[in-house]
N, C-alpha and C. Protein backbone atom coordinates (compact mmCIF):
# COMPACT_ATOMS: atom_id res chain seq x y z
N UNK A 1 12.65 -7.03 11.11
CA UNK A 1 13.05 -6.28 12.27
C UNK A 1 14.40 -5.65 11.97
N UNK A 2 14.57 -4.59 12.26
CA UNK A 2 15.63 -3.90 11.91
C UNK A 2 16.42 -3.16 13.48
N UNK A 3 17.54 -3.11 13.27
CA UNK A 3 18.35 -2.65 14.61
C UNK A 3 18.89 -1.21 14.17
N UNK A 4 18.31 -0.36 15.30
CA UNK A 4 18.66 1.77 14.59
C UNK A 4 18.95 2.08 16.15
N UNK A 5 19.81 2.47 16.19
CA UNK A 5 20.33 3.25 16.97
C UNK A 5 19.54 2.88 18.50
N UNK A 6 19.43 1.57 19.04
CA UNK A 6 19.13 1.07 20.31
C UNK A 6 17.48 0.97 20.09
N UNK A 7 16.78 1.29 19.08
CA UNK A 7 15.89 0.76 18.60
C UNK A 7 15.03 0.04 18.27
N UNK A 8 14.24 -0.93 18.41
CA UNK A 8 14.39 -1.95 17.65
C UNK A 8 12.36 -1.98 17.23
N UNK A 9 12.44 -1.88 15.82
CA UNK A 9 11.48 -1.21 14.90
C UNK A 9 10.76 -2.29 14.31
N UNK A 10 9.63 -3.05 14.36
CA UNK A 10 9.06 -3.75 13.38
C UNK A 10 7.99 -3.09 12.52
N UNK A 11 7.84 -3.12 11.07
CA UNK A 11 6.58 -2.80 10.41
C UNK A 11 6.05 -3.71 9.98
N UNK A 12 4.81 -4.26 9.68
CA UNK A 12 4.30 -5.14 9.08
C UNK A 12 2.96 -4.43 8.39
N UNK A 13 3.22 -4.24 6.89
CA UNK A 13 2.02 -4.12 5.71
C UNK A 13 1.40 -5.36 5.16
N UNK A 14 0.44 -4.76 4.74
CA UNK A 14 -0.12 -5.87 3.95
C UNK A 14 -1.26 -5.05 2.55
N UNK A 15 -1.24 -5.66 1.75
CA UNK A 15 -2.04 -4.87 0.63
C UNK A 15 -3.35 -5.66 0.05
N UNK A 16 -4.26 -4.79 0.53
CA UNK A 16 -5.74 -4.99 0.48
C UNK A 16 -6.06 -4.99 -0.78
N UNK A 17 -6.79 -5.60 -1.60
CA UNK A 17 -7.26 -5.68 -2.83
C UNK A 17 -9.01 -5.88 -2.73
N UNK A 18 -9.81 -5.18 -2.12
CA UNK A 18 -10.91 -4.73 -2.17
C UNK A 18 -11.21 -6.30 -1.06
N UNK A 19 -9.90 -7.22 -1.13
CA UNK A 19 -9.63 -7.76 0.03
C UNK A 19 -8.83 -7.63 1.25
N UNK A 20 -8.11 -8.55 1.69
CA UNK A 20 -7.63 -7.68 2.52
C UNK A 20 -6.21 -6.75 2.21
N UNK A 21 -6.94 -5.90 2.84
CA UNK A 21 -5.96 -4.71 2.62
C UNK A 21 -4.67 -4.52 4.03
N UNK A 22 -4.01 -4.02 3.26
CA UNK A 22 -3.62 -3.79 4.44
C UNK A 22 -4.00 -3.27 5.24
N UNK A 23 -0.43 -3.30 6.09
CA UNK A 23 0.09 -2.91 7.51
C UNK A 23 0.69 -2.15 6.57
N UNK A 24 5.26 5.06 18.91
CA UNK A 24 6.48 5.58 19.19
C UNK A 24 7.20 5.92 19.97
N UNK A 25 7.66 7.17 20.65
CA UNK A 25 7.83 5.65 21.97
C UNK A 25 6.85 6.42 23.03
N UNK A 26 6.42 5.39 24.42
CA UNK A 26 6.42 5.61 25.31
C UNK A 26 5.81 4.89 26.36
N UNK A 27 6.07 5.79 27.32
CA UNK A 27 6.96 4.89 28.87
C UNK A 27 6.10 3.96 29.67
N UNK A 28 6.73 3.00 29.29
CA UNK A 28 6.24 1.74 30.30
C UNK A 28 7.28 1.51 31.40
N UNK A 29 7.05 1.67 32.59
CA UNK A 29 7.97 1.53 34.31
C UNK A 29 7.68 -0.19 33.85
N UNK A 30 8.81 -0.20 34.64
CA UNK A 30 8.78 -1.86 35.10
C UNK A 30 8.04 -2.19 36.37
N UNK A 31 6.75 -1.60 35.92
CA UNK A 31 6.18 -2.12 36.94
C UNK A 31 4.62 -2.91 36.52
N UNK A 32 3.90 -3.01 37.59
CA UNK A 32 2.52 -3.88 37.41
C UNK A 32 1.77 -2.48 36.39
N UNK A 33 1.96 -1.14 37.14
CA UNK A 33 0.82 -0.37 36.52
C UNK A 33 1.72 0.92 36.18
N UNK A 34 2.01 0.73 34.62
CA UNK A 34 2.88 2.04 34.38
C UNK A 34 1.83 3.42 33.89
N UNK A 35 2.71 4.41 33.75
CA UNK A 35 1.96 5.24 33.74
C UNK A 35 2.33 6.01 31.99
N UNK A 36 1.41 6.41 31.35
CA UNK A 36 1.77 7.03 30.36
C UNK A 36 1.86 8.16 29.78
N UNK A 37 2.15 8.97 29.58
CA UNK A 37 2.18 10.29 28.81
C UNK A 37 1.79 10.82 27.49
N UNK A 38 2.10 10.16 26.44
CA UNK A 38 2.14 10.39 25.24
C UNK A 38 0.75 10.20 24.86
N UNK A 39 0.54 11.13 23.32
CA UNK A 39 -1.21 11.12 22.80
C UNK A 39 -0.91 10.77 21.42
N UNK A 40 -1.97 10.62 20.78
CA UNK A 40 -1.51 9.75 19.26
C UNK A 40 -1.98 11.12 18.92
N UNK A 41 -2.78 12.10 19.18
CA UNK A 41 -2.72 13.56 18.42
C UNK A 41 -1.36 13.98 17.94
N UNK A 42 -0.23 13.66 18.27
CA UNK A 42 0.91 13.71 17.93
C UNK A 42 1.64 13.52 16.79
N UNK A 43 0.49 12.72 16.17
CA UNK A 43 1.21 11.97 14.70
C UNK A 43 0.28 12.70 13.79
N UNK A 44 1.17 13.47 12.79
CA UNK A 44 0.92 14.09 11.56
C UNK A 44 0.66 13.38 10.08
N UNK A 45 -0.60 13.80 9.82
CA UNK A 45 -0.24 13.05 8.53
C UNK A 45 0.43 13.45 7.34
N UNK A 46 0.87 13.15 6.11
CA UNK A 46 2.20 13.52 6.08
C UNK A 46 1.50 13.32 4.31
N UNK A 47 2.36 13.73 2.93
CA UNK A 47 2.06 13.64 1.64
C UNK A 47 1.82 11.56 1.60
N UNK A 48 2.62 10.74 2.24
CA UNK A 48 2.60 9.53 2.19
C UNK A 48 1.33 8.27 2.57
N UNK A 49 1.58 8.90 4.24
CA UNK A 49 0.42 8.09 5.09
C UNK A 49 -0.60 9.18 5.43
N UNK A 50 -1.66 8.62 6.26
CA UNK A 50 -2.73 8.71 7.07
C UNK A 50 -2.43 8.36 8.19
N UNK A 51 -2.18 8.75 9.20
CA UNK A 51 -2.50 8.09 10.51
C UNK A 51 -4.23 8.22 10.83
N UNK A 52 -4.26 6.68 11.82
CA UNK A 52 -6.17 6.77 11.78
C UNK A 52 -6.38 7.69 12.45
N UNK A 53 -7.73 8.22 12.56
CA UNK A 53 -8.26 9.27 13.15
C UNK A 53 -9.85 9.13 13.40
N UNK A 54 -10.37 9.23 14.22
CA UNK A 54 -11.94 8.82 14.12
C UNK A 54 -12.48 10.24 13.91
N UNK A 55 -11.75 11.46 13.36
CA UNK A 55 -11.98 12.43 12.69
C UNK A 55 -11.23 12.63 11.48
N UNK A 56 -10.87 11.75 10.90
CA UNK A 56 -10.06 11.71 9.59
C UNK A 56 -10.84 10.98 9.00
N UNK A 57 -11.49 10.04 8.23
CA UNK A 57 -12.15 9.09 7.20
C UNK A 57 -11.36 9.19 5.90
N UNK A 58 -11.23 8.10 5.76
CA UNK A 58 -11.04 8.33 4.26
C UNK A 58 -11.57 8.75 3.03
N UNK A 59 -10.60 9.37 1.86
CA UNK A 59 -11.84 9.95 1.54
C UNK A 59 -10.92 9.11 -0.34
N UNK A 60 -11.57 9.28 -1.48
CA UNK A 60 -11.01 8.69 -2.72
C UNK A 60 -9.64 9.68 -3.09
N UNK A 61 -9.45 10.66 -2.93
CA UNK A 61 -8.65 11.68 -3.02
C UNK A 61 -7.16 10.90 -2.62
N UNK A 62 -7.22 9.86 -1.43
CA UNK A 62 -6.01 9.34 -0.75
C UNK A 62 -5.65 8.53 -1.04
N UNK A 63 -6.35 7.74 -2.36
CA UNK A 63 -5.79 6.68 -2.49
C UNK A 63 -4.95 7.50 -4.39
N UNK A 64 -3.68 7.48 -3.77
CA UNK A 64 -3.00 7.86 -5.35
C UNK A 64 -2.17 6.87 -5.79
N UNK A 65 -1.95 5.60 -5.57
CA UNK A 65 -1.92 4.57 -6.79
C UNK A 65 -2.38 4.26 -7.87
N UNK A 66 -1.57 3.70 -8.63
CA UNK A 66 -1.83 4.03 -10.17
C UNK A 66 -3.22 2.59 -10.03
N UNK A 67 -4.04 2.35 -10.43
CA UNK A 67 -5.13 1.20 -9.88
C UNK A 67 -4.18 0.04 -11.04
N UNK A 68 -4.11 -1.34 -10.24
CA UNK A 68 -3.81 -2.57 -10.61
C UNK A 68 -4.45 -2.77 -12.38
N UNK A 69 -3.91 -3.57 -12.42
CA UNK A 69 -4.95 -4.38 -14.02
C UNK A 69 -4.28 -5.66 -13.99
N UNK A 70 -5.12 -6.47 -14.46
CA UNK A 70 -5.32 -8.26 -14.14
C UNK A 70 -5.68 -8.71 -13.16
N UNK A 71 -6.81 -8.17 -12.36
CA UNK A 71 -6.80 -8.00 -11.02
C UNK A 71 -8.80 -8.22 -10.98
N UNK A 72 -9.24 -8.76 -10.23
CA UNK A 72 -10.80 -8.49 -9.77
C UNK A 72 -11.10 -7.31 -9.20
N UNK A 73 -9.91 -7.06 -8.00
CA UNK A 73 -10.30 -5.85 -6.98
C UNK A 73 -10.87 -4.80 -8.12
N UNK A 74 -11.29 -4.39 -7.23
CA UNK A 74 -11.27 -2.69 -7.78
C UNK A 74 -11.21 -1.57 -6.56
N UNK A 75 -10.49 -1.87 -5.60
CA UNK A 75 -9.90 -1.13 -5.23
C UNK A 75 -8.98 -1.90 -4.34
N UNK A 76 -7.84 -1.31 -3.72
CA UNK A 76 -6.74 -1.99 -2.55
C UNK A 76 -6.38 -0.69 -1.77
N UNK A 77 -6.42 -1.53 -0.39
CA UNK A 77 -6.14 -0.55 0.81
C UNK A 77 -4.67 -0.75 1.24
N UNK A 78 -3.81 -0.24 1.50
CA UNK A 78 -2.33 -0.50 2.21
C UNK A 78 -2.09 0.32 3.27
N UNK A 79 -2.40 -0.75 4.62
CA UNK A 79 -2.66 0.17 6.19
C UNK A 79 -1.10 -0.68 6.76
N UNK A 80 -0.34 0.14 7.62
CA UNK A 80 0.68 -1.17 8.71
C UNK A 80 0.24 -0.80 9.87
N UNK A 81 0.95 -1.72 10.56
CA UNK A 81 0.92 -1.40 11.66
C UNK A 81 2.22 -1.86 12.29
N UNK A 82 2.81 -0.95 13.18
CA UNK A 82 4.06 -0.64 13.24
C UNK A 82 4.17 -0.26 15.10
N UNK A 83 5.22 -0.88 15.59
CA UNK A 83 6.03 -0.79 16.30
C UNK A 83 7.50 -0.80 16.66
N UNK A 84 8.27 0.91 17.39
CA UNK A 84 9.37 0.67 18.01
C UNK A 84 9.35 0.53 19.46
N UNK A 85 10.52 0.28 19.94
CA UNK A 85 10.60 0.43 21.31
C UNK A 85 12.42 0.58 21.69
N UNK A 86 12.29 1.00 23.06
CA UNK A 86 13.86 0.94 23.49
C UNK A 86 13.96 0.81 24.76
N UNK A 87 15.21 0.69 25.70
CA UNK A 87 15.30 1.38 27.05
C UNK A 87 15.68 2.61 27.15
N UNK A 88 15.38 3.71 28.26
CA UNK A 88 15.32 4.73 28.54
C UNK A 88 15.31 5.17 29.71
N UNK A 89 16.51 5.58 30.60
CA UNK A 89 16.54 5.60 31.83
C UNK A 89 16.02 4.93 32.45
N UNK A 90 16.23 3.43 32.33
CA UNK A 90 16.00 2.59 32.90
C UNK A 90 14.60 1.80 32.51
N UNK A 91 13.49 2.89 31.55
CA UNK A 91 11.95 2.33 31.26
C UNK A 91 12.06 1.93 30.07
N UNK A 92 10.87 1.01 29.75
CA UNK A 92 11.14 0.64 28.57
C UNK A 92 9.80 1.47 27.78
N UNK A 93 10.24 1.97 26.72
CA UNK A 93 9.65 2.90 25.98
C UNK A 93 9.45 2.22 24.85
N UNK A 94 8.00 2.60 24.53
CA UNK A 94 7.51 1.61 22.76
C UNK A 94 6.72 3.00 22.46
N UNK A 95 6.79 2.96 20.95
CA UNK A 95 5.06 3.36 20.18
C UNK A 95 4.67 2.93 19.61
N UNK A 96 3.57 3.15 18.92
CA UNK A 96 2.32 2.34 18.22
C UNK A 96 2.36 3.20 16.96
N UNK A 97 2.17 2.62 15.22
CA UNK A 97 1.73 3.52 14.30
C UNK A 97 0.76 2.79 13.49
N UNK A 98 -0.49 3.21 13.24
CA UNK A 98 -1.43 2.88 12.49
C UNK A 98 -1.37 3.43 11.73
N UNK A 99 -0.76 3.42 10.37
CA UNK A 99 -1.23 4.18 9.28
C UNK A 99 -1.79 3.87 7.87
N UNK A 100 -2.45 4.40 7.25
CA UNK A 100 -3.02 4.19 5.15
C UNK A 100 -1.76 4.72 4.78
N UNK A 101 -1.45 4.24 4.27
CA UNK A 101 -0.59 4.81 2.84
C UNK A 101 -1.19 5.11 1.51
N UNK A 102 -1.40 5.94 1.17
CA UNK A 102 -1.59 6.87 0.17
C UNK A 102 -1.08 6.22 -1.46
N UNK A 103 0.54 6.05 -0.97
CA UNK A 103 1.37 5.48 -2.15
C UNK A 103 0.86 4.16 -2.56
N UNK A 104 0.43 3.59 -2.15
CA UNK A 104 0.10 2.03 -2.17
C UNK A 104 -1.32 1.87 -2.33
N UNK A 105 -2.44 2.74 -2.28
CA UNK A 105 -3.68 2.51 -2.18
C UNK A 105 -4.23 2.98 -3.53
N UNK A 106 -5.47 2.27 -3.96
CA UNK A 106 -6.13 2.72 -5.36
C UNK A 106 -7.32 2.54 -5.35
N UNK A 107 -7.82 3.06 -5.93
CA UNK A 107 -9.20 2.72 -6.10
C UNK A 107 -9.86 3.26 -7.80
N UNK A 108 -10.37 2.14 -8.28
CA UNK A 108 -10.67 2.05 -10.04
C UNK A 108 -12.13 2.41 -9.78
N UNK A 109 -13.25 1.69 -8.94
CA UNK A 109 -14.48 1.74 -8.92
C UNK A 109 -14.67 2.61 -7.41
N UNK A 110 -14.91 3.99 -7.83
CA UNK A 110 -15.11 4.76 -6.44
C UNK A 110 -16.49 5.12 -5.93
N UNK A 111 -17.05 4.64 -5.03
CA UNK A 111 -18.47 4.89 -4.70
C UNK A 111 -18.47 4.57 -3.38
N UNK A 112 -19.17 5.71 -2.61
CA UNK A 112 -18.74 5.46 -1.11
C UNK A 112 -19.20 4.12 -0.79
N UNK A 113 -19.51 3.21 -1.09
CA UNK A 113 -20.11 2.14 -0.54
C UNK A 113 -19.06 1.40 -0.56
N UNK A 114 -17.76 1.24 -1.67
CA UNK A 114 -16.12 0.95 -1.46
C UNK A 114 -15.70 1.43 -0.60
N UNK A 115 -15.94 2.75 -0.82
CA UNK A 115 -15.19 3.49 0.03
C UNK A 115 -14.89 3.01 1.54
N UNK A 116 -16.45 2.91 1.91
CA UNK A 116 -17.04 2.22 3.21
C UNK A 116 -16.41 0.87 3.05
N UNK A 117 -16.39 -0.13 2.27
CA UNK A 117 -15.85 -1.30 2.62
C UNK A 117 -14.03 -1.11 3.00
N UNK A 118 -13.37 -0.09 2.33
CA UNK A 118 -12.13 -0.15 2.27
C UNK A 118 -11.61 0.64 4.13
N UNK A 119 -12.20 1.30 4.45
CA UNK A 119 -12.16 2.02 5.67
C UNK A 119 -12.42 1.11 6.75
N UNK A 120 -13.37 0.01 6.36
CA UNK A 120 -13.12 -1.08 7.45
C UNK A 120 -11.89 -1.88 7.52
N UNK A 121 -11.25 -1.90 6.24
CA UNK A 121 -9.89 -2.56 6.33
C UNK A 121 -8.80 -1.73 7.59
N UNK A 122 -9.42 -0.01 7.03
CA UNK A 122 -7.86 0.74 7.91
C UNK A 122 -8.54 0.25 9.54
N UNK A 123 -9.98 0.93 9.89
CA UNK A 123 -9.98 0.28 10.87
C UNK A 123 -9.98 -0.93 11.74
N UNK A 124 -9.71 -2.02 11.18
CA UNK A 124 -9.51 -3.46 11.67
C UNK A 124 -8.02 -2.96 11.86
N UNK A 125 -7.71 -2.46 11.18
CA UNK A 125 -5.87 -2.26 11.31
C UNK A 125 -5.71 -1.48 12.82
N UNK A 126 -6.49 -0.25 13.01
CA UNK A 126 -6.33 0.78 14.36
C UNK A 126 -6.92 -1.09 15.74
N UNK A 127 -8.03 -1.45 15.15
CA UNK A 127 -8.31 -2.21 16.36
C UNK A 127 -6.91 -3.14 17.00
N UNK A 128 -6.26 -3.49 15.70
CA UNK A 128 -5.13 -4.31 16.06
C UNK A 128 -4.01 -3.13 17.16
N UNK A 129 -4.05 -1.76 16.85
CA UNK A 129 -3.05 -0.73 17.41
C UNK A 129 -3.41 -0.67 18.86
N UNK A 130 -4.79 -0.84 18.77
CA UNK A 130 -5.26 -1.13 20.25
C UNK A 130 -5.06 -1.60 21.34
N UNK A 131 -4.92 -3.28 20.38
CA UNK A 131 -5.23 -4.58 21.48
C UNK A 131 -3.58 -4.63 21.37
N UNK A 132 -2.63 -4.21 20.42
CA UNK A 132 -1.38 -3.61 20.73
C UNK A 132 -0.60 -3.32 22.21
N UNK A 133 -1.74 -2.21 22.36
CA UNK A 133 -1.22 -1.01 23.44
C UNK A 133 -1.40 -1.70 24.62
N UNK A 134 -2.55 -2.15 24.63
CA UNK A 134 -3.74 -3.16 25.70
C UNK A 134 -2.46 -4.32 26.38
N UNK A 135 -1.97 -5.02 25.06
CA UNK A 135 -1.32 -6.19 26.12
C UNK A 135 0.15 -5.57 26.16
N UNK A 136 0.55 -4.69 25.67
CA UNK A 136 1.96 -3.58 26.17
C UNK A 136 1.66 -3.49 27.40
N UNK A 137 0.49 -2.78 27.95
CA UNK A 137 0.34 -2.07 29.46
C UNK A 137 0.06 -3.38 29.95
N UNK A 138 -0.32 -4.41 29.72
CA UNK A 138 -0.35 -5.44 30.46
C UNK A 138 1.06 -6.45 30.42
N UNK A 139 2.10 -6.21 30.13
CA UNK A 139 3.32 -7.13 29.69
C UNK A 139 4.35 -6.42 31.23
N UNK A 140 4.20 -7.54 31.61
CA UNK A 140 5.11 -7.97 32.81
C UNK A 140 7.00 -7.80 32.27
N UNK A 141 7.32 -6.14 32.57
CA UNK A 141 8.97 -6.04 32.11
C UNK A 141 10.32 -6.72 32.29
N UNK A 142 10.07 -7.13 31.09
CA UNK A 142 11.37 -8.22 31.64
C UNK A 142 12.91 -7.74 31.04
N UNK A 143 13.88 -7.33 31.93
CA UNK A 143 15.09 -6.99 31.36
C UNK A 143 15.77 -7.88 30.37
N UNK A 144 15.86 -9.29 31.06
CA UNK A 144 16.46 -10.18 30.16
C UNK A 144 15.78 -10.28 28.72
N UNK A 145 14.75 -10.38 28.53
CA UNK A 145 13.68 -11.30 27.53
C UNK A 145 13.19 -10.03 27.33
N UNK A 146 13.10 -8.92 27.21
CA UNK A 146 12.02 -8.29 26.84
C UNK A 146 11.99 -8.09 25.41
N UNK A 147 13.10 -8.07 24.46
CA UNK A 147 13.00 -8.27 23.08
C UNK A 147 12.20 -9.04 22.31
N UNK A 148 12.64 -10.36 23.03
CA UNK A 148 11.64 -11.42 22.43
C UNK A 148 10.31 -11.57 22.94
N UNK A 149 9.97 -11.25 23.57
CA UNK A 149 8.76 -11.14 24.35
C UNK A 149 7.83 -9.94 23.54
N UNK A 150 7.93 -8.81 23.38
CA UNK A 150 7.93 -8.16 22.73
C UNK A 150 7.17 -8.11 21.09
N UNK A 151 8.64 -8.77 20.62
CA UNK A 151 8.55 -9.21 19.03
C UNK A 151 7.19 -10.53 19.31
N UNK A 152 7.05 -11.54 20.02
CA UNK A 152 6.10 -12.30 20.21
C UNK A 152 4.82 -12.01 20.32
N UNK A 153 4.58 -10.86 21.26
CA UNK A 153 3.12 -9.92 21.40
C UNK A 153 2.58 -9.48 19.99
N UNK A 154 3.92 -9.08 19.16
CA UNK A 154 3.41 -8.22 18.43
C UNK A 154 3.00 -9.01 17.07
N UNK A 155 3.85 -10.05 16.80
CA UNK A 155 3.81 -11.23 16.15
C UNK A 155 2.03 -12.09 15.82
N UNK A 156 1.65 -12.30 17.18
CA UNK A 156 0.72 -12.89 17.80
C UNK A 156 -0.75 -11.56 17.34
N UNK A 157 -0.17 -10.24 17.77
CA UNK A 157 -1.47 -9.56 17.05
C UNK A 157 -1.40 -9.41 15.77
N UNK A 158 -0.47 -9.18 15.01
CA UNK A 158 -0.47 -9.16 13.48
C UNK A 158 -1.48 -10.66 12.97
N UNK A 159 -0.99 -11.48 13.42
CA UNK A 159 -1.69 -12.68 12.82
C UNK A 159 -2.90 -12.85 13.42
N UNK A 160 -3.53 -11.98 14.28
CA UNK A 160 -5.14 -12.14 14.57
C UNK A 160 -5.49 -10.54 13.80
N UNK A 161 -4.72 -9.87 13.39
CA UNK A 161 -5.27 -8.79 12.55
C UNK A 161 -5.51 -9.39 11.02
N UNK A 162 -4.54 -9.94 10.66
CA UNK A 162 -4.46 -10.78 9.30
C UNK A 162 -5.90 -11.87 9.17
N UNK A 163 -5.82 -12.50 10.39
CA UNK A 163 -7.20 -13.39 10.17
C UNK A 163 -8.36 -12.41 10.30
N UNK A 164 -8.57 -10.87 11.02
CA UNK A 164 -9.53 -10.78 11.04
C UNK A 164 -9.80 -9.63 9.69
N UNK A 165 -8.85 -9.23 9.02
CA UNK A 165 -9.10 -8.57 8.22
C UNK A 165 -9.28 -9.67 6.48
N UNK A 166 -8.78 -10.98 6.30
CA UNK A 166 -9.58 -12.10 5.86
C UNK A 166 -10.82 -12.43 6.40
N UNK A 167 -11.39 -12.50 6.93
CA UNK A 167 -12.93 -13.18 7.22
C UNK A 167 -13.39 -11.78 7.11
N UNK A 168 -13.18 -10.82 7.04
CA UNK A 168 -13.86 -9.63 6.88
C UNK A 168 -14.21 -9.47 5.35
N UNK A 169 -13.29 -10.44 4.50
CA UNK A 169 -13.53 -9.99 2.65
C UNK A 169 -13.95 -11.44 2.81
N UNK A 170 -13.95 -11.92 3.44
CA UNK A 170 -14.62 -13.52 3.03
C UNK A 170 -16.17 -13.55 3.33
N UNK A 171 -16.09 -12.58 4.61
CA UNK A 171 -18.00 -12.59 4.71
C UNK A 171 -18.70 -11.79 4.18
N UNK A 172 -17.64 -11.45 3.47
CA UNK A 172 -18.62 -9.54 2.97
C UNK A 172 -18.24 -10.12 1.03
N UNK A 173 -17.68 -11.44 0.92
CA UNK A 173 -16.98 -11.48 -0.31
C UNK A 173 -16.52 -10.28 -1.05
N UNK A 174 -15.46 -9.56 -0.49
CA UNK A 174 -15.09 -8.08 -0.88
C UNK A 174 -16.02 -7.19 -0.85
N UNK A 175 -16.90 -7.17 -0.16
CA UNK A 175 -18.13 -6.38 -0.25
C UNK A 175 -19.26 -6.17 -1.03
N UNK A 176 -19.24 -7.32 -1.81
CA UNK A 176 -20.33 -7.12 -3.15
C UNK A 176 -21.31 -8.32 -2.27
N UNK A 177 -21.37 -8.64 -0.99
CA UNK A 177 -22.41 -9.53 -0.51
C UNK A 177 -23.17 -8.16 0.71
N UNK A 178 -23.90 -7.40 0.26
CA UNK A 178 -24.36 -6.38 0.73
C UNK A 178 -24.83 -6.06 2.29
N UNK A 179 -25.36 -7.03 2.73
CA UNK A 179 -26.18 -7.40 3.96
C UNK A 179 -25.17 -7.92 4.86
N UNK A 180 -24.15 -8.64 4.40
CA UNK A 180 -23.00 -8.87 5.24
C UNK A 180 -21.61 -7.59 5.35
N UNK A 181 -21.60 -6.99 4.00
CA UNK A 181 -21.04 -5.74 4.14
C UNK A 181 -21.71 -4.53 5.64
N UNK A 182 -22.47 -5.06 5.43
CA UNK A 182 -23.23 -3.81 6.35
C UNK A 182 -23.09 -4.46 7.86
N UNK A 183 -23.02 -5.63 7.84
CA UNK A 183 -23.59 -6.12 9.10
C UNK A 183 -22.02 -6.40 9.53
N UNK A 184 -20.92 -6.01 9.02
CA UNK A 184 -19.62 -6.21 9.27
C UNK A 184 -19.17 -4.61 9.62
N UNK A 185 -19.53 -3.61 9.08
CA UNK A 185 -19.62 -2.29 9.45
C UNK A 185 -19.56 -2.08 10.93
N UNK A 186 -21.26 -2.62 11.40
CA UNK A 186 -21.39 -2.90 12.22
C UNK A 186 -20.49 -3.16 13.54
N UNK A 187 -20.16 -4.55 13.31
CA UNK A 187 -19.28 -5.13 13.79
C UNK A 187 -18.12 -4.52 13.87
N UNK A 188 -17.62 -3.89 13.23
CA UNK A 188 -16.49 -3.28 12.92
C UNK A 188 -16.32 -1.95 14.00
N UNK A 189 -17.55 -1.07 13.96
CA UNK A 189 -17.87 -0.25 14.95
C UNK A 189 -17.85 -0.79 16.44
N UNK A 190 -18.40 -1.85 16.72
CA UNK A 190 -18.44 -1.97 17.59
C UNK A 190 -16.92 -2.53 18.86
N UNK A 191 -16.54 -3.35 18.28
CA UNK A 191 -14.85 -3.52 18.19
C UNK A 191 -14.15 -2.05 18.56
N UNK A 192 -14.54 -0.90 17.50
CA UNK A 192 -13.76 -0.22 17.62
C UNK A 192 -14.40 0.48 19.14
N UNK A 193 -15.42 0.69 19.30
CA UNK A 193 -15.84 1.01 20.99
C UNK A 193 -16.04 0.21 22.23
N UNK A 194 -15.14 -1.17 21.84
CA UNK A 194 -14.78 -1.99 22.73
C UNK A 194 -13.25 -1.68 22.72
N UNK A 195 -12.51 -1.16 22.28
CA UNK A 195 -11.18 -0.88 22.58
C UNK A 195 -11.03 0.43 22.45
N UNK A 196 -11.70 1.62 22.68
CA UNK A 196 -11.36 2.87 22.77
C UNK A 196 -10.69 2.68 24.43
N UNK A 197 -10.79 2.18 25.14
CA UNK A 197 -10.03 2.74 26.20
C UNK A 197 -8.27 3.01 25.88
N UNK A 198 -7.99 1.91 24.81
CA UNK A 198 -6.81 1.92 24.53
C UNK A 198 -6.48 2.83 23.24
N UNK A 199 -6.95 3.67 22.79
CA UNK A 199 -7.67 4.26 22.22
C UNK A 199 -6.22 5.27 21.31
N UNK A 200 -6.15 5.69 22.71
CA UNK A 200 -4.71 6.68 22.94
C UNK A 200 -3.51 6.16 22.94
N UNK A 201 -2.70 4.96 22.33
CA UNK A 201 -1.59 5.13 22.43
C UNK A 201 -0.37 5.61 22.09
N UNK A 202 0.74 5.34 22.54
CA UNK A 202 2.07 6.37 21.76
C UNK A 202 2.41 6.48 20.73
């Protein structure tokens, strides 16, 4: 956690190895039901990252890491997921960033069927940006505590993103267990249209 200018910024990556792969503001009222403004159409993707997109996919082109050696993978994903926040005339203002990194990602054995396994990594990562946003709009503003409170939410989803993006290379054993690769796809889809309401955040 880092302190910028009234700020206060966590990132958390993690680097996928054909396992798991890997890890702005706006306005929450202090109230029961805030209201929001901001669209994640907002975020550009850039020579570095990807921000997710359910019109973006990944494609082999994005992953420009040099590929590992001494290694099983044959390919690694590097997604974060990232939150700032601040006060702001009085509201407390956060955003959300889901992004691939480009710099960090490789792939040695390219065949969309990786491909496909590695894209479930970024999206387990967006589901976490979700359930993010989800218990943000549900977090009761607290002036005193809201730092730690905060850092705790976000704490608490990283480590159910971490477990779920492990049992995702554990049931699919990196994806070379075929029938569970697919049937985690699946799953994976479906997750992601159980949290589109949150779909949109800052």
């Amino acid at each position: 956690m880092s302190y910028l200018h009234l700020f206060y910024t966590i990132v958390m990556a993690l680097n996928i190895s054909g396992k798991i792969a890997p890890a702005r503001p706006k306005p929450l009222h202090a109230s029961v039901s805030p209201v929001f403004h901001a669209s994640k159409n907002n975020k550009k993707e850039s020579a570095e990252v990807i921000p997710w997109s359910i019109d973006r996919r990944l494609e082999w082109d994005d992953f420009l890491c040099e590929p590992k050696k001494h290694t099983d993978a044959v390919a690694s994903t590097s997604t974060s997921l990232g939150i700032s926040y601040k006060i702001e005339n009085g509201l407390l203002v956060y955003g959300i960033t889901c992004d691939f990194s480009k710099t960090k990602s490789w792939g040695l054995l390219r065949t969309d069927y990786i491909l496909a396994h590695e894209q479930g990594h970024f999206d387990i990562t967006e589901i976490a940006a979700r359930r993010l946003h989800q218990a943000l709009q549900q977090y009761n503003f607290n002036r005193r505590t809201y730092r730690q409170d905060i850092n705790e939410i976000y704490r608490t989803i990283v480590k159910e993103k971490e477990d779920l993006q492990a049992t995702y290379d554990e049931a699919s054993d990196h994806s070379r267990k075929r029938k569970m690769q697919y049937e985690w796809e699946e799953k994976i889809a479906m997750m992601l249209s159980q949290t589109e309401a949150f779909a949109s955040y800052p």
